[in-house]
C-alpha atoms as a PDB file:
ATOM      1  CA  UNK A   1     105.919  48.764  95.651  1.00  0.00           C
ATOM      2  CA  UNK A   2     102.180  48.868  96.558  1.00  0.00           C
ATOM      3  CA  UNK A   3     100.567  51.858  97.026  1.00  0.00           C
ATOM      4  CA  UNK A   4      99.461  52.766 100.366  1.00  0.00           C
ATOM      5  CA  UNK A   5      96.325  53.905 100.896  1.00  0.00           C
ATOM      6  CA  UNK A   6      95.524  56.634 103.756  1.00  0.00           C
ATOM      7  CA  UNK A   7      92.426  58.804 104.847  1.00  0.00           C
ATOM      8  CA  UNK A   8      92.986  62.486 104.820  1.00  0.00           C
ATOM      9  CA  UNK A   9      89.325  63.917 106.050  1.00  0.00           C
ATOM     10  CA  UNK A  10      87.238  62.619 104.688  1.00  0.00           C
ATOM     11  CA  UNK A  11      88.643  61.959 101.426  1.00  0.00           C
ATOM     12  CA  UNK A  12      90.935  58.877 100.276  1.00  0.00           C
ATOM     13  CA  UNK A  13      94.189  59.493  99.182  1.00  0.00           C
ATOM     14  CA  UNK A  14      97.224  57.648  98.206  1.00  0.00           C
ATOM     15  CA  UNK A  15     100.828  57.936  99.698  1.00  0.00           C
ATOM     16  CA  UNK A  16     103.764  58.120  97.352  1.00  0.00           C
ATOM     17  CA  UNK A  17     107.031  56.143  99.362  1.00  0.00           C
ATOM     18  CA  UNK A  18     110.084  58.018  97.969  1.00  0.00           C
ATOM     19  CA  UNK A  19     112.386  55.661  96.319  1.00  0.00           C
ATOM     20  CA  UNK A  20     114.865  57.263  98.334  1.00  0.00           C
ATOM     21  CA  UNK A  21     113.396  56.690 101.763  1.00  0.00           C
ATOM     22  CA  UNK A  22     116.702  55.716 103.846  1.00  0.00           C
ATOM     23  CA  UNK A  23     119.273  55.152 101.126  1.00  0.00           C
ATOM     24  CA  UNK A  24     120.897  58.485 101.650  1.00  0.00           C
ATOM     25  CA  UNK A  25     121.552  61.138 103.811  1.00  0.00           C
ATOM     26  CA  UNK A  26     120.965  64.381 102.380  1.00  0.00           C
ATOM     27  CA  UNK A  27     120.699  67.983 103.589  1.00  0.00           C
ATOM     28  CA  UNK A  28     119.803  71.236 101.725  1.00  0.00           C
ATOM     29  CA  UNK A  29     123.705  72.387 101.298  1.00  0.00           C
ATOM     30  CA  UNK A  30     123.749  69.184  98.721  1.00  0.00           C
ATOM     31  CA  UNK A  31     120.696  70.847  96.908  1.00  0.00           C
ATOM     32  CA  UNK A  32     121.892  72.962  93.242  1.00  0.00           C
ATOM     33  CA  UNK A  33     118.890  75.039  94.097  1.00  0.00           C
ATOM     34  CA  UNK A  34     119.564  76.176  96.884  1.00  0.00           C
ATOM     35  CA  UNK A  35     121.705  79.074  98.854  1.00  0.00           C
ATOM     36  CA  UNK A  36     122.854  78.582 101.999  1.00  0.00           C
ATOM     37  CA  UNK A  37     125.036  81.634 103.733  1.00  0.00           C
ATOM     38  CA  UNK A  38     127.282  81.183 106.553  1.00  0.00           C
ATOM     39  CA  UNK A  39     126.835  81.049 109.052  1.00  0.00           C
ATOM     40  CA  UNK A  40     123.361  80.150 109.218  1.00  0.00           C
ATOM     41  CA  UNK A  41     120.861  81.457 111.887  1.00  0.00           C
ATOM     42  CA  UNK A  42     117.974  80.437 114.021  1.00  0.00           C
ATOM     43  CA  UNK A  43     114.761  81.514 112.371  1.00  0.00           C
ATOM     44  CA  UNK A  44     115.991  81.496 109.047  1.00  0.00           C
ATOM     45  CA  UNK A  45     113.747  80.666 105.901  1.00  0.00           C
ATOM     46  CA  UNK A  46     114.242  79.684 102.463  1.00  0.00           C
ATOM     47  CA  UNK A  47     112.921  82.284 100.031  1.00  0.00           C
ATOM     48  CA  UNK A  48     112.286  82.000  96.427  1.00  0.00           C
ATOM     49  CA  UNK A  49     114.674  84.470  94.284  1.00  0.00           C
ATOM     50  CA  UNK A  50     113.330  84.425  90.605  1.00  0.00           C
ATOM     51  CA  UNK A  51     116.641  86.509  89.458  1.00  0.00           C
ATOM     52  CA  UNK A  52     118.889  83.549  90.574  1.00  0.00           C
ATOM     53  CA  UNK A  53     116.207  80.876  90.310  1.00  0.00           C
ATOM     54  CA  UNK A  54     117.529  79.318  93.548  1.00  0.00           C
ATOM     55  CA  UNK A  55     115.923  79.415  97.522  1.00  0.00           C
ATOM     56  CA  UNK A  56     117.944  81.759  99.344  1.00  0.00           C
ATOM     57  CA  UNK A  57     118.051  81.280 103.250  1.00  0.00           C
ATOM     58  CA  UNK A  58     117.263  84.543 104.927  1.00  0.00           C
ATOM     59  CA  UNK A  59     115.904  86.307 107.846  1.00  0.00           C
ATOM     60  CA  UNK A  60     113.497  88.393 105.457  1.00  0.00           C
ATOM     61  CA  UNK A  61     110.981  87.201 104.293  1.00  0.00           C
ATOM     62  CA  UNK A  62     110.763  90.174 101.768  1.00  0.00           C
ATOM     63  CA  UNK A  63     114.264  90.908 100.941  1.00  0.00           C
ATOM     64  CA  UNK A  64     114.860  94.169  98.375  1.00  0.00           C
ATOM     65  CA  UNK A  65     113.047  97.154  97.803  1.00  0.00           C
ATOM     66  CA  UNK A  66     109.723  96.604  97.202  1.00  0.00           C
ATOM     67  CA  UNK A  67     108.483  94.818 100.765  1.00  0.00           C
ATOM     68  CA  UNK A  68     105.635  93.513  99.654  1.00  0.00           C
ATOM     69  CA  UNK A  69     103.937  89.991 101.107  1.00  0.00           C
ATOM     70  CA  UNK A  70     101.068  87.909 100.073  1.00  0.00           C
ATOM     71  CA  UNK A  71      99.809  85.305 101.853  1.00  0.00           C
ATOM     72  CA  UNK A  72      96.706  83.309 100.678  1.00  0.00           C
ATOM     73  CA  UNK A  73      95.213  81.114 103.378  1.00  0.00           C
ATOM     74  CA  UNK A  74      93.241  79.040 100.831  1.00  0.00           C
ATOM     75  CA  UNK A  75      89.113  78.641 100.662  1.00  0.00           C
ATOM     76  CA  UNK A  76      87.326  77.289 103.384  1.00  0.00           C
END
């Protein structure tokens, strides 16, 4: 497969095609790393849990005790 080649800015970069692209349908409840509850809600997002080592769906973004949140918007 040749490598397609696309402008982001005003850099060049190259997109990957999966191999994948449209041999399978797949949704996140066929994913080992992730947990889905049910039901599931609107507004729910997937949250890393480094106990289980799995994305947990959830309505918190901080779930436990210690409510802490980080968010780095990058260098500009």
């Amino acid at each position: 497969m040749a490598d397609i080649r696309v402008r982001v800015g005003a850099q060049n970069a190259v997109k990957v095609v999966s191999s994948l692209a449209g041999t399978k349908d797949i949704s996140l409840g066929d994913l080992t790393d992730v947990n889905l509850p049910s039901p599931l809600s609107n507004g729910m997002v997937l949250v890393y849990n480094s106990t289980t080592n799995k994305w947990d769906a959830t309505l918190e973004l901080t779930p436990g005790t210690s409510q802490n949140l980080d968010i780095n918007g990058g260098s500009f």
